[in-house]
N, C-alpha and C. Protein backbone atom coordinates (compact mmCIF):
# COMPACT_ATOMS: atom_id res chain seq x y z
N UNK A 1 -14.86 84.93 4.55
CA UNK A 1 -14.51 85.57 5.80
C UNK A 1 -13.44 84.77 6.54
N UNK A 2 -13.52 83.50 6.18
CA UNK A 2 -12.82 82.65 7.05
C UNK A 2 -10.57 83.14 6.56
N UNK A 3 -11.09 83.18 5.07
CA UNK A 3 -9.62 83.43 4.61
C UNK A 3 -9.55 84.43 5.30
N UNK A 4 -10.37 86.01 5.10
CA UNK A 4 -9.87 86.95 5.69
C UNK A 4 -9.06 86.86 7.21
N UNK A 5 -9.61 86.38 8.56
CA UNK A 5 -9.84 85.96 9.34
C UNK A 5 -8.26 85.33 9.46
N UNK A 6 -8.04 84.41 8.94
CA UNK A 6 -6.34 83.51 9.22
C UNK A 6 -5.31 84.72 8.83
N UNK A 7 -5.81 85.36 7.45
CA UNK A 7 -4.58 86.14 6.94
C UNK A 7 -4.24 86.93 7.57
N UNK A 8 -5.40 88.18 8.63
CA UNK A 8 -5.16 88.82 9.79
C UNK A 8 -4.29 88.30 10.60
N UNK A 9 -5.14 87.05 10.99
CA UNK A 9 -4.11 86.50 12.61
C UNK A 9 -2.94 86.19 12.41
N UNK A 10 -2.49 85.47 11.18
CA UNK A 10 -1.58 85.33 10.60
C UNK A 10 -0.55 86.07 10.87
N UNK A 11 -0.01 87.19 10.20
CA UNK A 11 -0.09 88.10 10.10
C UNK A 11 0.68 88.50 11.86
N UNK A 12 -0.34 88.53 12.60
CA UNK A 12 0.16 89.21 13.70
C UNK A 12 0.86 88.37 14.47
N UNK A 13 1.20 86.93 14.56
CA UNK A 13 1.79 86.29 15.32
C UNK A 13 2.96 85.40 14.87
N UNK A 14 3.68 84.78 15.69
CA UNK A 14 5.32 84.20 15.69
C UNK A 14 4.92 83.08 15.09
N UNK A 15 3.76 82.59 15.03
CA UNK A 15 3.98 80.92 14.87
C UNK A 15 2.73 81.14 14.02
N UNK A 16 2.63 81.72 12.72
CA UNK A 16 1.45 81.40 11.92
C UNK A 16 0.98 79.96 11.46
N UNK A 17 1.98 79.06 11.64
CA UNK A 17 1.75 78.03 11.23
C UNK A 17 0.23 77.01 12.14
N UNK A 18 1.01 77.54 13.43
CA UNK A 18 -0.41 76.93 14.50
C UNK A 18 -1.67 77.50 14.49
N UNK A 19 -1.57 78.39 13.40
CA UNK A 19 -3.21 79.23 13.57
C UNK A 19 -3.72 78.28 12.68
N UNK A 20 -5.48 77.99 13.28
CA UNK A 20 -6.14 76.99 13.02
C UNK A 20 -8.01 77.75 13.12
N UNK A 21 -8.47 78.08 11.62
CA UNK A 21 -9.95 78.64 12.21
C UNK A 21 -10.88 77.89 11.79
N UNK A 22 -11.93 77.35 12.47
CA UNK A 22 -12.81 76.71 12.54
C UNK A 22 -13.92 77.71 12.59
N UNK A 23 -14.87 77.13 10.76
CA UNK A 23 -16.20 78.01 11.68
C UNK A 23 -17.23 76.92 11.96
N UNK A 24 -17.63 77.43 12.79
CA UNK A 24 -19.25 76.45 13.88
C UNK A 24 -20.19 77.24 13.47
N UNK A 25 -21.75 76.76 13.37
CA UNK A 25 -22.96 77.81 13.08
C UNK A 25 -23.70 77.24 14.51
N UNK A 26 -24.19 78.58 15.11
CA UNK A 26 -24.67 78.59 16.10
C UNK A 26 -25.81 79.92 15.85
N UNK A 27 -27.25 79.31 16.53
CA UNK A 27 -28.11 80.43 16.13
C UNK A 27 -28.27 81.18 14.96
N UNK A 28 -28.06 80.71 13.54
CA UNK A 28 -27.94 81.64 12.98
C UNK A 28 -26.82 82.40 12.71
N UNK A 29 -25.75 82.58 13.82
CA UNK A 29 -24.57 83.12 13.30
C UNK A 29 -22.94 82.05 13.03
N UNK A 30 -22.77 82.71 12.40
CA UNK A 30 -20.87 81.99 12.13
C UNK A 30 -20.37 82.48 13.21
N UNK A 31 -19.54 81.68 13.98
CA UNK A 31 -18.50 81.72 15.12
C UNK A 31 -17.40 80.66 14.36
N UNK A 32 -16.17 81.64 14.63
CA UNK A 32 -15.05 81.25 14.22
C UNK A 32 -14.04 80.89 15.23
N UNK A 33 -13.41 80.24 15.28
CA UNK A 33 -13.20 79.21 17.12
C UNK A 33 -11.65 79.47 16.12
N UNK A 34 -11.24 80.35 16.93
CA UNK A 34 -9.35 80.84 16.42
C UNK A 34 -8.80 79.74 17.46
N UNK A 35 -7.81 78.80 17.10
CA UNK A 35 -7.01 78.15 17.65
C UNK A 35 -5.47 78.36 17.32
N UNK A 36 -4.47 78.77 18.58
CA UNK A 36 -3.34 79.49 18.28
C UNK A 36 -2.23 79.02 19.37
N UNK A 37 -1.07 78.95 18.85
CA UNK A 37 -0.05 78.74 19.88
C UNK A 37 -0.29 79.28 20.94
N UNK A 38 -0.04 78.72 22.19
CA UNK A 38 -0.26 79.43 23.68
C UNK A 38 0.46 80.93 23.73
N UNK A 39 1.80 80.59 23.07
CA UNK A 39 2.67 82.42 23.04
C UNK A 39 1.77 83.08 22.21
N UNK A 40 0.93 83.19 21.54
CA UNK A 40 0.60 83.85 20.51
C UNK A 40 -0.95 84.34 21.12
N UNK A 41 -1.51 84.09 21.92
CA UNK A 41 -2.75 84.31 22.49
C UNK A 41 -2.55 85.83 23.30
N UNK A 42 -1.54 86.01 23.75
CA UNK A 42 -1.62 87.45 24.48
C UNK A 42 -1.27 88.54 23.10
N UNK A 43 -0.94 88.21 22.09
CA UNK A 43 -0.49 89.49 21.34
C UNK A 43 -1.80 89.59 20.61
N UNK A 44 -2.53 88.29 20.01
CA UNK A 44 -3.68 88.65 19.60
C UNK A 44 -5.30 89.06 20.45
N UNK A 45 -5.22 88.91 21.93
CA UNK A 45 -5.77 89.56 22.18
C UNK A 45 -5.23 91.04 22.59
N UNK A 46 -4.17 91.43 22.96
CA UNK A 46 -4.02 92.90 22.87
C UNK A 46 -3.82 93.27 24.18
N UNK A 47 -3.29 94.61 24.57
CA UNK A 47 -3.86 95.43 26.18
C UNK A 47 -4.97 95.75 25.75
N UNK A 48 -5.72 95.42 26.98
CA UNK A 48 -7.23 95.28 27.30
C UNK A 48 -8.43 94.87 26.10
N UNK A 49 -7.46 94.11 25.60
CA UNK A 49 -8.71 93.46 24.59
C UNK A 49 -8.78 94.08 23.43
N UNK A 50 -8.01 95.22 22.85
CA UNK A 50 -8.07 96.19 21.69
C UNK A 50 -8.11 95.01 20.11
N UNK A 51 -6.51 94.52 20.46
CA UNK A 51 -6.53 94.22 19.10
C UNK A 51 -7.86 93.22 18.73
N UNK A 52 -8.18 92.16 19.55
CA UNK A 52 -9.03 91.42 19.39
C UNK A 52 -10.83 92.26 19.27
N UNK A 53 -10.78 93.25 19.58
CA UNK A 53 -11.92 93.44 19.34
C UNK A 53 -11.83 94.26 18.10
N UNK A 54 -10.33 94.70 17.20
CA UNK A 54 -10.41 95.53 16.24
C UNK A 54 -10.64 94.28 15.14
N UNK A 55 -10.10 93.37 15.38
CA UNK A 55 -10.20 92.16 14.53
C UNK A 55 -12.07 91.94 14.82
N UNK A 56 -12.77 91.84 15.52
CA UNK A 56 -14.12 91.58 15.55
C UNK A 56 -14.49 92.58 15.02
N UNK A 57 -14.13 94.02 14.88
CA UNK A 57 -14.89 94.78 14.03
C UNK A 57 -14.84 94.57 12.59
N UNK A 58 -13.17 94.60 12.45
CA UNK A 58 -13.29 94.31 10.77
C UNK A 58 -14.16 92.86 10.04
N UNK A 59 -14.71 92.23 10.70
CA UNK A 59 -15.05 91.02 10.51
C UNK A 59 -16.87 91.16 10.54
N UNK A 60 -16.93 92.00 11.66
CA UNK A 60 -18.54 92.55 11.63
C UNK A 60 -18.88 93.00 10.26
N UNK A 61 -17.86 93.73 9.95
CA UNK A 61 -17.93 95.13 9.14
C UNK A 61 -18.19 94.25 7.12
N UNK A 62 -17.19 93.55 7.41
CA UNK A 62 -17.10 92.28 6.35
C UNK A 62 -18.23 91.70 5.97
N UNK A 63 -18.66 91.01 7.18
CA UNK A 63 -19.60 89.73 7.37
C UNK A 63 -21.21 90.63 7.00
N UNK A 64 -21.38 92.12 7.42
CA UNK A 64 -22.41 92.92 7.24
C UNK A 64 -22.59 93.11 5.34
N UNK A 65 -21.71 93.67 5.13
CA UNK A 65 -21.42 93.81 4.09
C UNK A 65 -22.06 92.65 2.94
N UNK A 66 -21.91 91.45 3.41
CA UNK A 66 -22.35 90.61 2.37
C UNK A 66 -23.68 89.72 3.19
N UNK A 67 -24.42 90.38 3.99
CA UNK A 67 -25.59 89.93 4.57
C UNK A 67 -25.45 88.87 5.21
N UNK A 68 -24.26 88.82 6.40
CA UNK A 68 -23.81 87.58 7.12
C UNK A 68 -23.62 88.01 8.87
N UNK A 69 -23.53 87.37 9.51
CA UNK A 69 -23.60 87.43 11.05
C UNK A 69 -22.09 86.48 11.40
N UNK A 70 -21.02 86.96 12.19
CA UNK A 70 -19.99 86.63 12.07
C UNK A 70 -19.32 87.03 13.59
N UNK A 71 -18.36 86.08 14.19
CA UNK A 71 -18.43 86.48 15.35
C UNK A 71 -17.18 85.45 15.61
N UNK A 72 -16.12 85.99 16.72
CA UNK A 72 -14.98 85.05 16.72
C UNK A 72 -14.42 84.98 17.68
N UNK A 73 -13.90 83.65 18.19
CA UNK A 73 -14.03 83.25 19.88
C UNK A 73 -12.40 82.47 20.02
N UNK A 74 -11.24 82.58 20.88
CA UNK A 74 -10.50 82.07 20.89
C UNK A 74 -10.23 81.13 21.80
N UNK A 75 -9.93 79.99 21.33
CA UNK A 75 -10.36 79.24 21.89
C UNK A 75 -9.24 78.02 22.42
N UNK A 76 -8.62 78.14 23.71
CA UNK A 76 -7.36 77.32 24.27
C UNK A 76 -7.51 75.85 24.71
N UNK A 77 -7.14 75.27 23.93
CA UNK A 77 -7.12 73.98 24.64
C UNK A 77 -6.41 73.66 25.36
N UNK A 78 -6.67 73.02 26.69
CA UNK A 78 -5.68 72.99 27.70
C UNK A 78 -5.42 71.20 27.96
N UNK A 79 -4.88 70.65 28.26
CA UNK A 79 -4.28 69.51 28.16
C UNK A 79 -5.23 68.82 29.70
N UNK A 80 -5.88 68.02 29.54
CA UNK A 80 -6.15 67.06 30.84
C UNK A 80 -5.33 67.16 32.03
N UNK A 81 -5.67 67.20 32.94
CA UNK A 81 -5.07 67.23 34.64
C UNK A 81 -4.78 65.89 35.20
């Protein structure tokens, strides 16, 4: 899932190179912690959240498929103040 997951984001943004997915297990499920150039965070989440939640479906849809719980969180690191 995880390949699937980069090759998508990949895919949709300027700077594929900075895409970075981490999965964490929490409860039972995979959470995938997308780390992405700062420009690249508004195209992959979308107007009003579309693309990013079409990407959580195909990934539900995936992760169901082979008896898995899968779930994906983007995640900005912001630099100390």
């Amino acid at each position: 899932m995880q390949a699937f997951l980069e090759y998508v984001v990949k895919g949709l943004v300027q700077n594929p190179e900075a895409v970075s997915v981490t999965p964490v297990e929490r409860e039972g499920m995979t959470v995938y912690e997308l780390r992405l150039d700062q420009q690249d965070v508004g195209k992959i989440i979308g107007r009003h959240g579309v693309t990013i939640n079409a990407i959580r479906s195909l990934l539900l849809a995936g992760s169901a498929k082979k008896g898995l719980r899968c779930s994906v969180e983007i995640v900005e690191d912001r630099p100390a103040a």
